[in-house]
Structures are given as C-alpha cells and as structure tokens.
Protein backbone atom coordinates (compact mmCIF):
# COMPACT_ATOMS: atom_id res chain seq x y z
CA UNK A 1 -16.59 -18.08 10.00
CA UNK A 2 -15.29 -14.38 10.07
CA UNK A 3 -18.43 -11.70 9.20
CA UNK A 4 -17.25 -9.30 6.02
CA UNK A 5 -18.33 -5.73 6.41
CA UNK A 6 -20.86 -4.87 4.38
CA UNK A 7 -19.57 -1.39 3.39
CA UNK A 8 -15.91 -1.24 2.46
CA UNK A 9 -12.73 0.99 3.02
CA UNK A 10 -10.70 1.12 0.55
CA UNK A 11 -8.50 4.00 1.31
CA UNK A 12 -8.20 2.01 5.46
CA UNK A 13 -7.39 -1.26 3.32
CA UNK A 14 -4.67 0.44 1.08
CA UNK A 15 -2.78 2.85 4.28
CA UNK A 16 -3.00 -0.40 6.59
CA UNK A 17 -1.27 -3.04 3.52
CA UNK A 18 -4.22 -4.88 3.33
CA UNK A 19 -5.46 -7.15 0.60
CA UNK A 20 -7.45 -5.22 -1.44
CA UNK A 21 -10.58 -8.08 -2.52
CA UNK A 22 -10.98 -9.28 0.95
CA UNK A 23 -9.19 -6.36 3.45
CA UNK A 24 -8.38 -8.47 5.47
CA UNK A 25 -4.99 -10.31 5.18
CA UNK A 26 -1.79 -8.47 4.70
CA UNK A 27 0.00 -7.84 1.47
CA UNK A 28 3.46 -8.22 2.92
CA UNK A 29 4.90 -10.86 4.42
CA UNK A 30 7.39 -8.53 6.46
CA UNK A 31 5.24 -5.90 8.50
CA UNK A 32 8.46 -3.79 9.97
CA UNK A 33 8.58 -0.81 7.59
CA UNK A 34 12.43 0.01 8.59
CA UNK A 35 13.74 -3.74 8.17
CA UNK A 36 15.72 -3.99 5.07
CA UNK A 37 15.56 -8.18 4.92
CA UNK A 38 12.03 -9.08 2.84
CA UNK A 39 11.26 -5.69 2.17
CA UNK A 40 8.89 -6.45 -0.74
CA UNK A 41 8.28 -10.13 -0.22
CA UNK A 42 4.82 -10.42 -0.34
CA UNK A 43 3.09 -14.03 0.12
CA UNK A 44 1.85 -15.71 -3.50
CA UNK A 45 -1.90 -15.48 -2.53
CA UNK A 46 -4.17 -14.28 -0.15
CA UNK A 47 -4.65 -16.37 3.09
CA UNK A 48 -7.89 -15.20 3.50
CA UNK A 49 -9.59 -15.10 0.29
CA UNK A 50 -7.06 -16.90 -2.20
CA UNK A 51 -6.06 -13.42 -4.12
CA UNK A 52 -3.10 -14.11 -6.23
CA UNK A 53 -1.09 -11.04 -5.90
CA UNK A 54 1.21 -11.56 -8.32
CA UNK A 55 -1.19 -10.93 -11.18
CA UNK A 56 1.58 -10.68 -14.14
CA UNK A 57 5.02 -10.93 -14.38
CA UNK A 58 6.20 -6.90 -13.30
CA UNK A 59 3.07 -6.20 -12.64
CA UNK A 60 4.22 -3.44 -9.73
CA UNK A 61 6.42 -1.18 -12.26
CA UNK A 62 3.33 0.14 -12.48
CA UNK A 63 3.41 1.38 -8.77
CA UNK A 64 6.73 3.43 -9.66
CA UNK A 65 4.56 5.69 -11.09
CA UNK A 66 2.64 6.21 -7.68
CA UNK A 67 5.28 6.18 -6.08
CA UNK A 68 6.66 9.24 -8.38
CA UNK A 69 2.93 10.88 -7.62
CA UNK A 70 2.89 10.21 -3.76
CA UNK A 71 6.86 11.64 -3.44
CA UNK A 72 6.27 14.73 -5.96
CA UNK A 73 2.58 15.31 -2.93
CA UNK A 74 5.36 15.09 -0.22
CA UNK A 75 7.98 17.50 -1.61
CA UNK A 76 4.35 20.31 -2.05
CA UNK A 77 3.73 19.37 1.53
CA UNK A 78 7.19 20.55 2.42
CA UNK A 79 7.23 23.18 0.69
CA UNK A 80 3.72 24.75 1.77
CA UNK A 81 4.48 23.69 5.18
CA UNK A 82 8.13 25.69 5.08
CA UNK A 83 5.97 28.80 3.76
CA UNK A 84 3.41 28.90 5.87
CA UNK A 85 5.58 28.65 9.05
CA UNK A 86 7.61 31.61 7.01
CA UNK A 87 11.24 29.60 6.76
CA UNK A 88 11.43 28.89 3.38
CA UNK A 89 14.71 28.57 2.16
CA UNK A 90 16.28 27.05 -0.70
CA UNK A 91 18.57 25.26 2.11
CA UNK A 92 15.75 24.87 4.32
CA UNK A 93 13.94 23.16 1.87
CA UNK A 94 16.54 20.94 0.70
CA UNK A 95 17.47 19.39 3.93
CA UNK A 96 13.63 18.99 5.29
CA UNK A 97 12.89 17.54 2.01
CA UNK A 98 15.56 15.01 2.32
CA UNK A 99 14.40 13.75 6.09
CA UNK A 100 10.53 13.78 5.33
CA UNK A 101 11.48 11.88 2.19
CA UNK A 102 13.81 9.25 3.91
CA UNK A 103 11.82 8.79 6.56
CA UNK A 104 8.49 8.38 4.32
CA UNK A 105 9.83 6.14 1.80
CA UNK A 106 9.62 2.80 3.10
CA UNK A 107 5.83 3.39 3.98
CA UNK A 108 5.26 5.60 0.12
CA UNK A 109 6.54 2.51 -1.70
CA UNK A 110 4.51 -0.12 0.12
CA UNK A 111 1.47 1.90 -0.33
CA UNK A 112 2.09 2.73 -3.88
CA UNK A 113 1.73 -1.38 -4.40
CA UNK A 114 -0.99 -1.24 -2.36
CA UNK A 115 -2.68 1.76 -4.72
CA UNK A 116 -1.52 0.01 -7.97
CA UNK A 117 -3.17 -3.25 -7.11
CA UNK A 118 -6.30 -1.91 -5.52
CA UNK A 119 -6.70 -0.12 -8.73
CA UNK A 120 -7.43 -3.69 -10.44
CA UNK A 121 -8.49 -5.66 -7.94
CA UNK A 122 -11.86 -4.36 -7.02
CA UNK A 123 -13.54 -5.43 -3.03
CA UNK A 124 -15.51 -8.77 -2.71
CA UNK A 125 -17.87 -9.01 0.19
CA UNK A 126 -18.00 -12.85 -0.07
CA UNK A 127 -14.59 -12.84 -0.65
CA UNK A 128 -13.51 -15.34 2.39
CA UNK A 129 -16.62 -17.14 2.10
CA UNK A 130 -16.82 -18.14 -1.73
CA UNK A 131 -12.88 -19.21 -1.12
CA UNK A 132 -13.86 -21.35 2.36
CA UNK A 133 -16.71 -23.06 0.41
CA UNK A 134 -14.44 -23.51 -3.10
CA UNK A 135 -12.00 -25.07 -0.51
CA UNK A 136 -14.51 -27.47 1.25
CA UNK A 137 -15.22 -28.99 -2.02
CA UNK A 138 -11.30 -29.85 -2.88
C-alpha cells in the first residue's frame, strides 16, 4: 500500500498536473505539453483514488477564466522584465509577448484546469486507502 503524506502541496500538485484529492495520479492522459493529438484528454477518474474528473458537463469553462488571469500575469511579467532590463518598446514588447505567450500556453491552459478543479476538489489524506478498501469489498 502506497504511504499519503501527511501534509499536502497543493500548489506542487497543481504545477506537476496532478490529481488534486489524492496528488498522486495525473490529470492528463497525454503528458507531452507540445503534442497536439489528446491535448486535453484527461482519463474519466482517478486511478489512484477514484476522483471523477469530469464533475459536470463544461465544467472547465470555468478554467478560461484562469487561463485569462495566468496570460494577463505573463504579459506584466514581460513587461516589467522589458523595463527593468531598460528595452521597452512598443515593438519590443509585442514580439517578446508573442514568444513567452506561445511558448507558455500549452503548460497555462493545463494548469488553469488544474487550478479550476483544485479549487473544488479539496486534498484527502486517505484518499487511496478509503478507495483500495471501497474496492476490496466490490
């Protein structure tokens, strides 16, 4: 039987994918960031702990809007970054913008799922074990 840590991590469990009741099993099926095939798919339930992770039918629009919030924290970043180093331009901006951005969005909107359902489904230390045990007695 795997040991749960006693003390969780929610902010590890949500920037690794990671199911947010046990943190342990993935969210998504695909774990290549920058492979277009099964981008979103993510597996019915937890393999781990039985999570269902499709909680309601569009359930994730609701990570659009973290998404929005997580993009609008990148384009700041840019644009503190470009002043501090003294090279802000409206150019300069523009076109760094558009690479962090394209570069950061595969990773922004599979952590913005990960936010969105962390945000209702709350860690369970005897996650695994209560779901073993419920199993056992199938």
């Amino acid at each position: 039987m795997e040991k749960m840590s006693q003390s969780p991590n929610n902010v590890k469990s949500i920037l690794t994918l990671k199911c947010p009741k046990c943190q342990k099993s993935d969210l998504f099926c695909n774990k290549n960031l920058y492979q277009p095939k099964g981008f979103f798919k993510m597996p019915d339930n937890c393999s781990k702990c039985g999570q269902n992770f499709m909680l309601e039918p569009g359930f994730y629009f609701g990570a659009l809007y973290v998404s929005y919030g997580l993009t609008i924290g990148l384009n700041v970043a840019v644009f503190v970054a470009l002043l501090v180093f003294d090279s802000y331009t409206v150019t300069n901006f523009l076109i760094l913008d558009f690479f962090v951005l394209l570069a950061t969005l595969p990773y922004v909107l599979k952590v913005s799922r990960s936010i969105w359902i962390s945000i209702m489904i709350k860690y369970d230390p005897n996650a695994i074990t209560d779901y073993a045990t419920q199993n056992k007695s199938k």
